[in-house]
Protein backbone atom coordinates (compact mmCIF):
# COMPACT_ATOMS: atom_id res chain seq x y z
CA UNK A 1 7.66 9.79 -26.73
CA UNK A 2 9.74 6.86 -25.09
CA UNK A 3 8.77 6.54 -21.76
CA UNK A 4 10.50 3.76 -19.16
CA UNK A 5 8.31 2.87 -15.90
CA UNK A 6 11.19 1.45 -13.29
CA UNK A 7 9.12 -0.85 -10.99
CA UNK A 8 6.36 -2.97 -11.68
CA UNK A 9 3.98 -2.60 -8.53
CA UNK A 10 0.35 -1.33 -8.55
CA UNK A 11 1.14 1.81 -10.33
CA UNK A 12 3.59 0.69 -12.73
CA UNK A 13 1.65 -2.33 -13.53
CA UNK A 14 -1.41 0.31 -14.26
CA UNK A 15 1.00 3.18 -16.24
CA UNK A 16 2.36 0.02 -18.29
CA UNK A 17 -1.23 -0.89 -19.20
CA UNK A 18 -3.12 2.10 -19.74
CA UNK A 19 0.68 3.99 -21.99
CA UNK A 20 0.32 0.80 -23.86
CA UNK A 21 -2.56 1.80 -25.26
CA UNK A 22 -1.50 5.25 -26.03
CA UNK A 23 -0.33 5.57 -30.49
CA UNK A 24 1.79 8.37 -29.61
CA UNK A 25 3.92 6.45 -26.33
CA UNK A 26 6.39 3.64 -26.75
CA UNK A 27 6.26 2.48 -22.75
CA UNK A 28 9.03 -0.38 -21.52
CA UNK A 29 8.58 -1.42 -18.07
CA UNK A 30 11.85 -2.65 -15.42
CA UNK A 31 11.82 -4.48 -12.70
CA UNK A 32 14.37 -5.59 -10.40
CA UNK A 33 13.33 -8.75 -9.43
CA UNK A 34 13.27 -11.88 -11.49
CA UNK A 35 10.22 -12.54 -13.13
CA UNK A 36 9.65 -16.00 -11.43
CA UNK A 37 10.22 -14.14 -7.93
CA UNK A 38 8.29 -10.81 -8.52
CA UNK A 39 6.82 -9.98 -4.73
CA UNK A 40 6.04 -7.59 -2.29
CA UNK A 41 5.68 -6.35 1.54
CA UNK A 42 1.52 -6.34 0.86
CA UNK A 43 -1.42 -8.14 2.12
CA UNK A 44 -3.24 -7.64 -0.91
CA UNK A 45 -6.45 -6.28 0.89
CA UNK A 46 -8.34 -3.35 -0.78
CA UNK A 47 -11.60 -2.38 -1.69
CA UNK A 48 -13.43 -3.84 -4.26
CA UNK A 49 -15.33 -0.96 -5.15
CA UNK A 50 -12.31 1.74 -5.74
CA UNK A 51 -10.43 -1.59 -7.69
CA UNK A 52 -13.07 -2.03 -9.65
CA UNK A 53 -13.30 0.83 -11.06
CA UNK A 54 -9.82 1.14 -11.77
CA UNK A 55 -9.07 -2.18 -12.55
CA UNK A 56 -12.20 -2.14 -15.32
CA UNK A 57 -10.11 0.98 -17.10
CA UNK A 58 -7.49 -1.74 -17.91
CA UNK A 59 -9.73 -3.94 -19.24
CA UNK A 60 -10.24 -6.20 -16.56
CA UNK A 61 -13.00 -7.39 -13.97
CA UNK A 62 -11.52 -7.30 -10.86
CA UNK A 63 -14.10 -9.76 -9.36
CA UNK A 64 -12.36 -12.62 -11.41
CA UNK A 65 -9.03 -11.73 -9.02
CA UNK A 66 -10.59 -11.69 -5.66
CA UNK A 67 -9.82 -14.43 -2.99
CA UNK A 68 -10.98 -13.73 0.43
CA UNK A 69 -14.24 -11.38 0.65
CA UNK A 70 -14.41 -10.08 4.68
CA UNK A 71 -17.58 -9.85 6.50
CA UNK A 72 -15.36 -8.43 9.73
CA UNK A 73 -12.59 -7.28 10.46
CA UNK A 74 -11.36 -7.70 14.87
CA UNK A 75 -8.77 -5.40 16.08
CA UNK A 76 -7.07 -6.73 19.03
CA UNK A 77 -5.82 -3.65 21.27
CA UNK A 78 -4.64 -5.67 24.40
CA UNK A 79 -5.17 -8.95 26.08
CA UNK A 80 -7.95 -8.67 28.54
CA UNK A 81 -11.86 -8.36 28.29
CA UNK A 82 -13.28 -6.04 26.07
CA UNK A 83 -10.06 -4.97 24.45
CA UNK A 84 -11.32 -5.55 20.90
CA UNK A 85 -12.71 -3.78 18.08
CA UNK A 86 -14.79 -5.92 15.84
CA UNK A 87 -15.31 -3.43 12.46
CA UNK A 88 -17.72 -4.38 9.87
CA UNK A 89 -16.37 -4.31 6.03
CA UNK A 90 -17.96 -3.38 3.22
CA UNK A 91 -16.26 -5.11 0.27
CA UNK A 92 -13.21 -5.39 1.75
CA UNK A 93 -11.27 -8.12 -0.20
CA UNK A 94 -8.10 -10.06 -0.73
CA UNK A 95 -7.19 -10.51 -4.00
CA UNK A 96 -4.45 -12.42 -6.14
CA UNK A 97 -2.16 -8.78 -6.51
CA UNK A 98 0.39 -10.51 -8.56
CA UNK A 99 -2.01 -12.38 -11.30
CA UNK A 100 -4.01 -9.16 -11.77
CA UNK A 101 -0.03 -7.36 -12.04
CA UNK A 102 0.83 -9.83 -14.54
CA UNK A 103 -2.25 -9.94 -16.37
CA UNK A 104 -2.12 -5.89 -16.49
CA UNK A 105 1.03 -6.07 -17.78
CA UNK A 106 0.49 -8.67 -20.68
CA UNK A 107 2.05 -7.80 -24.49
CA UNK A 108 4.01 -4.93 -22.92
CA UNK A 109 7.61 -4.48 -22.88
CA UNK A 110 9.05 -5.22 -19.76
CA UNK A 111 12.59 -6.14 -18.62
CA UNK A 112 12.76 -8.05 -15.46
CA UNK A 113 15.92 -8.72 -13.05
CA UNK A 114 17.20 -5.37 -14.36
CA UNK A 115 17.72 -1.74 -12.41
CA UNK A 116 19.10 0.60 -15.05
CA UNK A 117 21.23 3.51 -13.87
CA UNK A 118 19.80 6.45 -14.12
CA UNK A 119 22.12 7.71 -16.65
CA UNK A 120 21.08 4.94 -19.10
CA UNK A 121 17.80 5.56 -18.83
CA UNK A 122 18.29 9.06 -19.55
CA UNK A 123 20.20 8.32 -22.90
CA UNK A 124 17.21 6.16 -24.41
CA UNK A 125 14.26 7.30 -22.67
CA UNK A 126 12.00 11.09 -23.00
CA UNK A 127 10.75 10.41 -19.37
CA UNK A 128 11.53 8.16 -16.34
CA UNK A 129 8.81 7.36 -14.25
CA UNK A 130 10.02 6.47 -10.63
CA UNK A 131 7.49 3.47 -9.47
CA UNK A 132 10.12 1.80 -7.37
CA UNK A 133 8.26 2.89 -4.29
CA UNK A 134 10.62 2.82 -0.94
CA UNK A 135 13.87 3.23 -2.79
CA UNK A 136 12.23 6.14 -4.67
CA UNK A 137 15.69 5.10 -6.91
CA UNK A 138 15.61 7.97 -10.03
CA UNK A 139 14.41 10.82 -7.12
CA UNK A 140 16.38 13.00 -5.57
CA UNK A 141 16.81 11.69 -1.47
CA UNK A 142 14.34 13.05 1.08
CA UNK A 143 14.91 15.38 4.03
CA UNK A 144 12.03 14.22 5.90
CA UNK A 145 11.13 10.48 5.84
CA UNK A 146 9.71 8.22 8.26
CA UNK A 147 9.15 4.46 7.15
CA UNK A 148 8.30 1.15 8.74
CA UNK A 149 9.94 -1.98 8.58
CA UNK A 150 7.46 -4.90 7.56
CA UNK A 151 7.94 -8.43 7.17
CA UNK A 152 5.82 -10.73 5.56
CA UNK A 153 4.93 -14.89 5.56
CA UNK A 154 2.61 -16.11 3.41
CA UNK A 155 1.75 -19.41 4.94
CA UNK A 156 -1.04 -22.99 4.54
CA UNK A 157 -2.83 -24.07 6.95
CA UNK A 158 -4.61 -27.58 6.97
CA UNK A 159 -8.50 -27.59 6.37
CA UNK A 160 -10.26 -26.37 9.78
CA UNK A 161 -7.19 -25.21 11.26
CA UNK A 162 -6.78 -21.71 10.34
CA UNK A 163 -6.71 -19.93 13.60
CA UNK A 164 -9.26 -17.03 12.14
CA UNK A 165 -11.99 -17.47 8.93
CA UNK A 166 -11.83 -13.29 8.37
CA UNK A 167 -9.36 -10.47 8.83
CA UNK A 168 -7.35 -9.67 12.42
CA UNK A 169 -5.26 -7.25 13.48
CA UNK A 170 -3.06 -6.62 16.37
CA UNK A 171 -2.48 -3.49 17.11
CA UNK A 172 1.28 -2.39 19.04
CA UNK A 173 1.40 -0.25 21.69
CA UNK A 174 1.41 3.28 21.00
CA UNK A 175 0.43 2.21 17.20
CA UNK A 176 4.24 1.99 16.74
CA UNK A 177 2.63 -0.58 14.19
CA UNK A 178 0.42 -3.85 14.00
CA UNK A 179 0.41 -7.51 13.42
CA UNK A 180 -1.85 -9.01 10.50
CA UNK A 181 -3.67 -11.99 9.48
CA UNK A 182 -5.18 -11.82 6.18
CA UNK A 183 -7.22 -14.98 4.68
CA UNK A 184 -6.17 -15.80 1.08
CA UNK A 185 -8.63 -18.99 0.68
CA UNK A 186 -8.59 -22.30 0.65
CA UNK A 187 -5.93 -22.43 3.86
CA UNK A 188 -3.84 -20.10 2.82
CA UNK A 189 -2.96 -16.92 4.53
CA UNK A 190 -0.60 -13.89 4.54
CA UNK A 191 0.72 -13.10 8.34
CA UNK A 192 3.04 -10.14 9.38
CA UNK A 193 4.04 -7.02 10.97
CA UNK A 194 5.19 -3.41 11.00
CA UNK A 195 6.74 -1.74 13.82
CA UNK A 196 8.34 1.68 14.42
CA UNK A 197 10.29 0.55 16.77
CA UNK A 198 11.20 -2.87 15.22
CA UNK A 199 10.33 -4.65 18.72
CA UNK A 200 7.27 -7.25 17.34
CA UNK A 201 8.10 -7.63 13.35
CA UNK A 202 10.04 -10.92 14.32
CA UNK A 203 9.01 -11.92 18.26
CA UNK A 204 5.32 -11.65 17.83
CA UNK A 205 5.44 -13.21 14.26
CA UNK A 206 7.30 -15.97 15.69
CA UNK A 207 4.83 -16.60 18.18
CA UNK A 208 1.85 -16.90 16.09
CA UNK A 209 3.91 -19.17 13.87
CA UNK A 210 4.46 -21.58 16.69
CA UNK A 211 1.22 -21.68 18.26
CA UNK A 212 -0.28 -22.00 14.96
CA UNK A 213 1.33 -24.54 13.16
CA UNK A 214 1.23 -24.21 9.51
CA UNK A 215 3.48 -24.57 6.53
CA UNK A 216 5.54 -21.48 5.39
CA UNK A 217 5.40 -20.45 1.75
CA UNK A 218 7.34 -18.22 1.36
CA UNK A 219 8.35 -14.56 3.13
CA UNK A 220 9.52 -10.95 2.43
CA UNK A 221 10.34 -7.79 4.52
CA UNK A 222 11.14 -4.43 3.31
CA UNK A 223 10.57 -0.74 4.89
CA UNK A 224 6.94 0.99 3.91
CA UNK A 225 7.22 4.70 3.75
CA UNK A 226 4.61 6.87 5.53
CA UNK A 227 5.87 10.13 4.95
CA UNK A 228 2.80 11.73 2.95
CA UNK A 229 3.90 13.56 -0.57
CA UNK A 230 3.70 17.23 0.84
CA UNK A 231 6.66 16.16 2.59
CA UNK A 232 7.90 13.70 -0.64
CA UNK A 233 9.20 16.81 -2.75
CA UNK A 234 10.06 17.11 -5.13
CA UNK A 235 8.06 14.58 -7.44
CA UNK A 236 10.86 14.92 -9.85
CA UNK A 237 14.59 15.31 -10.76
CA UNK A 238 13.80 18.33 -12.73
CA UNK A 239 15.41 16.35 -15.82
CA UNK A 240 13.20 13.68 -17.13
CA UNK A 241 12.72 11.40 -13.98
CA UNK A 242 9.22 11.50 -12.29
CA UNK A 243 7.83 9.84 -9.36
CA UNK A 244 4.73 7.89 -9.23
CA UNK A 245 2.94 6.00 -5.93
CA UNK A 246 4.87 5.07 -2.61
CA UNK A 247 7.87 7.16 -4.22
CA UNK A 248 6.31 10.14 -3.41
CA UNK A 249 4.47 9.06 -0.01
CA UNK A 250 0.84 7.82 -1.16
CA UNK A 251 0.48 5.46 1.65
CA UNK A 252 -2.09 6.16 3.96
CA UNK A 253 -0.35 5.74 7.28
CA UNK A 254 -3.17 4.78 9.69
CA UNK A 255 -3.76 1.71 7.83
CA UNK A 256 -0.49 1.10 6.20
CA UNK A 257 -2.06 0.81 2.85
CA UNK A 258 -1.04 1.78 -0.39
CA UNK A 259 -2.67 -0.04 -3.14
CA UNK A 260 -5.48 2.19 -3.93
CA UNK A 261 -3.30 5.27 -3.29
CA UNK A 262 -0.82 3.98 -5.65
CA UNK A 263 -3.23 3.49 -8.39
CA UNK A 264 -4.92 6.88 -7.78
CA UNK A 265 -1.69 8.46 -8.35
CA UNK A 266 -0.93 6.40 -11.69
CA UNK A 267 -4.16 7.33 -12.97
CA UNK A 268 -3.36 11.19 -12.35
CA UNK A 269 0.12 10.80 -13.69
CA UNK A 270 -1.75 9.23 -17.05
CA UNK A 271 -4.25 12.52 -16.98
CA UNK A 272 -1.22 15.17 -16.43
CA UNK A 273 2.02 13.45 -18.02
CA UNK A 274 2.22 16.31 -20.48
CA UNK A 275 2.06 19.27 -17.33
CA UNK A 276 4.01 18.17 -14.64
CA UNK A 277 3.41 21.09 -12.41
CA UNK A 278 -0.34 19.90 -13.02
CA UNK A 279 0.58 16.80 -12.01
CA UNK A 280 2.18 17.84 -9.04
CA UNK A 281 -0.62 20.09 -8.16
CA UNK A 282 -2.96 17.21 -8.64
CA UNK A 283 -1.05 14.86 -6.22
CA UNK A 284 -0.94 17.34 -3.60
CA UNK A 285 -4.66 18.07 -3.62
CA UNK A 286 -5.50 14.44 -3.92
CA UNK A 287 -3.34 13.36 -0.65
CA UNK A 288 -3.86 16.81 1.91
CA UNK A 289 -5.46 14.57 4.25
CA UNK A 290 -2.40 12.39 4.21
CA UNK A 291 -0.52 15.03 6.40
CA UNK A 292 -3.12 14.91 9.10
CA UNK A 293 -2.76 10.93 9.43
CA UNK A 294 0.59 11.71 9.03
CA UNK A 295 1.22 14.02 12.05
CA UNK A 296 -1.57 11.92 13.81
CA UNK A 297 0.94 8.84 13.78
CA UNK A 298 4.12 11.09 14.73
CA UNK A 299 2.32 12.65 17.92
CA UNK A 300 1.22 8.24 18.97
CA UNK A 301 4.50 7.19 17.96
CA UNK A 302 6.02 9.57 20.27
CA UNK A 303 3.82 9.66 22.97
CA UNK A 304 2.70 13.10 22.62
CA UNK A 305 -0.83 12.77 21.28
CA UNK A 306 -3.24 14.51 23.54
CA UNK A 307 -7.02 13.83 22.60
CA UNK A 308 -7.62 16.79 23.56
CA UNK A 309 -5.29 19.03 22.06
CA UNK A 310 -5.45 16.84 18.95
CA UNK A 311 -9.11 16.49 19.06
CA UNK A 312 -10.01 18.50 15.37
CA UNK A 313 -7.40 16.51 13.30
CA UNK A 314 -8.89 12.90 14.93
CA UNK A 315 -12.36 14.35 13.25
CA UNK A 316 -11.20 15.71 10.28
CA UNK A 317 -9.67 12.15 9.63
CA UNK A 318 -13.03 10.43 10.75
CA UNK A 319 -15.14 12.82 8.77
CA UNK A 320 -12.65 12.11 5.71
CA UNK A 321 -13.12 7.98 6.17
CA UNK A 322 -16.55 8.19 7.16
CA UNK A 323 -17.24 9.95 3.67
CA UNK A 324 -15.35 7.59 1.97
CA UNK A 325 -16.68 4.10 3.54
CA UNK A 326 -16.87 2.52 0.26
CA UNK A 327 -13.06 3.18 -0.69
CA UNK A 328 -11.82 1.80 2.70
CA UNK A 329 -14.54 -0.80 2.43
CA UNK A 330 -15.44 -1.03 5.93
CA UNK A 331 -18.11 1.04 8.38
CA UNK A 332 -16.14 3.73 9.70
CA UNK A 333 -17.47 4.61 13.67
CA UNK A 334 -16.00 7.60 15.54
CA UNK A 335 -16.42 5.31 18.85
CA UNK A 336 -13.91 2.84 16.97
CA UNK A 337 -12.09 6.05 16.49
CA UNK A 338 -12.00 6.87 19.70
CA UNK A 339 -10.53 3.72 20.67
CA UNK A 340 -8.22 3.11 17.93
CA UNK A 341 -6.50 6.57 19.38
CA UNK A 342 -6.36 5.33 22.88
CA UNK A 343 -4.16 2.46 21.73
């Protein structure tokens, strides 16, 4: 089987590793971008128990990538007294997303600066495996979507002047979206923000920027999609193109984060390649609680969530975090709940 993996994230980094392997699978990665500026909207924080495990079926020991380890994590919901949540993490880490990328990726065939056209593709390849995440860019175009716009600096500080030593959050009213500062070590930090209704991505940014002076390295913005996969159908073209990760929704909207959903659905697209419709089945099992978050977000967003009313899909999400404290990697409280849905 020739199999191409268009996009070389977190899940096509991890299908290019773990088909590489496979006798029976000749696997060529592409990826858009240039080699030299290979990036992404991400501020490489995960757990480091779920990456470990994952990371160790490559080959690797994800310990060896890991840059910032969090102790606490504040979330700022307004500017007076008492306004912030200080959660405590358990192995909550930054870690160096594009080394462990590139060293998942080493000895296998991959074509950077190039974006096939689908028809291409088609003439060379058995199966297509969408892993271009947003642009979903083999897939068929979504009725339903909702996304985010994000923007991203990755900045250095001089020693004793970075304005916090572990993670921070700013949370937008209405949790239209939030500001972050993420510690990457040694002075070095990646700051940004997502919002809805695109009112704080560049203002708030700037402000932080100016009243923390540090030197910019570099920045990126693109859209995040939070739409979860129920609502990402169909996973394929019903020819030979697939979708894997953000492509078909694994994000996990409350928190914006995608890199252990991303890899979760690589590692069931490696299990089911040969069934799709077991694939498919897989996914949708694997994510249900995503439409809950989902729908949680929609009803803030619009200013129609009513504790109340709403009250059984806010516990259903705490019950579903609370039981999974070491893949968020951080204590999970339904008082921090409680506030978090007040914002």
């Amino acid at each position: 089987m020739k199999l191409a993996v268009a996009g070389i994230g977190v899940a096509g980094a991890y299908l290019m590793n773990r088909f590489s392997e496979t006798r029976d699978i000749q696997v060529t990665g592409f990826e858009r971008m240039l080699e030299k500026d290979h990036d992404a909207v991400c501020a490489w924080a995960t757990s480091k128990h779920e990456m470990s495990r994952l990371v160790k079926k490559c080959g690797l020991n994800f310990e060896d990538y890991i840059l910032h380890d969090g102790k606490h994590m504040i979330v700022d919901r307004g500017n007076g007294s008492g306004k912030q949540i200080d959660i405590r993490l358990k192995g909550m880490v930054n870690y160096d997303k594009i080394r462990l990328i590139k060293d998942m990726t080493r000895n296998t065939k991959i074509e950077f600066g190039r974006a096939p056209r689908k028809e291409c593709l088609e003439n060379d390849f058995d199966v297509i495996v969408d892993s271009t995440g947003f642009h979903r860019s083999y897939l068929p175009r979504l009725t339903v979507e909702t996304w985010i716009p994000c923007v991203q600096y990755k900045v250095k500080y001089r020693t004793g002047q970075e304005p916090y030593d572990d993670y921070y959050l700013k949370a937008f009213p209405s949790m239209t979206g939030y500001f972050w500062y993420f510690p990457l070590g040694n002075g070095y930090a990646h700051i940004g923000a997502g919002d809805f209704e695109r009112k704080h991505n560049n203002s708030f940014v700037e402000q932080f920027l100016k009243k923390y002076q540090c030197e910019v390295i570099g920045k990126v913005g693109r859209p995040v999609r939070i739409t979860p996969p129920v609502f990402c159908e169909p996973f394929t073209d019903g020819r030979k193109s697939v979708g894997v990760g953000e492509s078909i929704g694994t994000v996990y909207a409350l928190l914006g984060e995608g890199i252990i959903p991303a890899s979760w659905c690589a590692e069931l697209f490696v299990e089911h390649y040969f069934d799709l419709k077991t694939y498919r089945e897989a996914v949708l099992k694997k994510f249900q609680i995503y439409a809950s978050v989902y729908k949680f977000i929609q009803l803030k967003i619009a200013g129609k969530f009513r504790i109340i009313k709403q009250w059984r899909d806010l516990l259903s999400i705490y019950r579903h975090m609370k039981s999974e404290e070491d893949r968020y990697g951080m204590a999970i409280r339904l008082a921090d709940m409680m506030k978090i849905s007040m914002i």
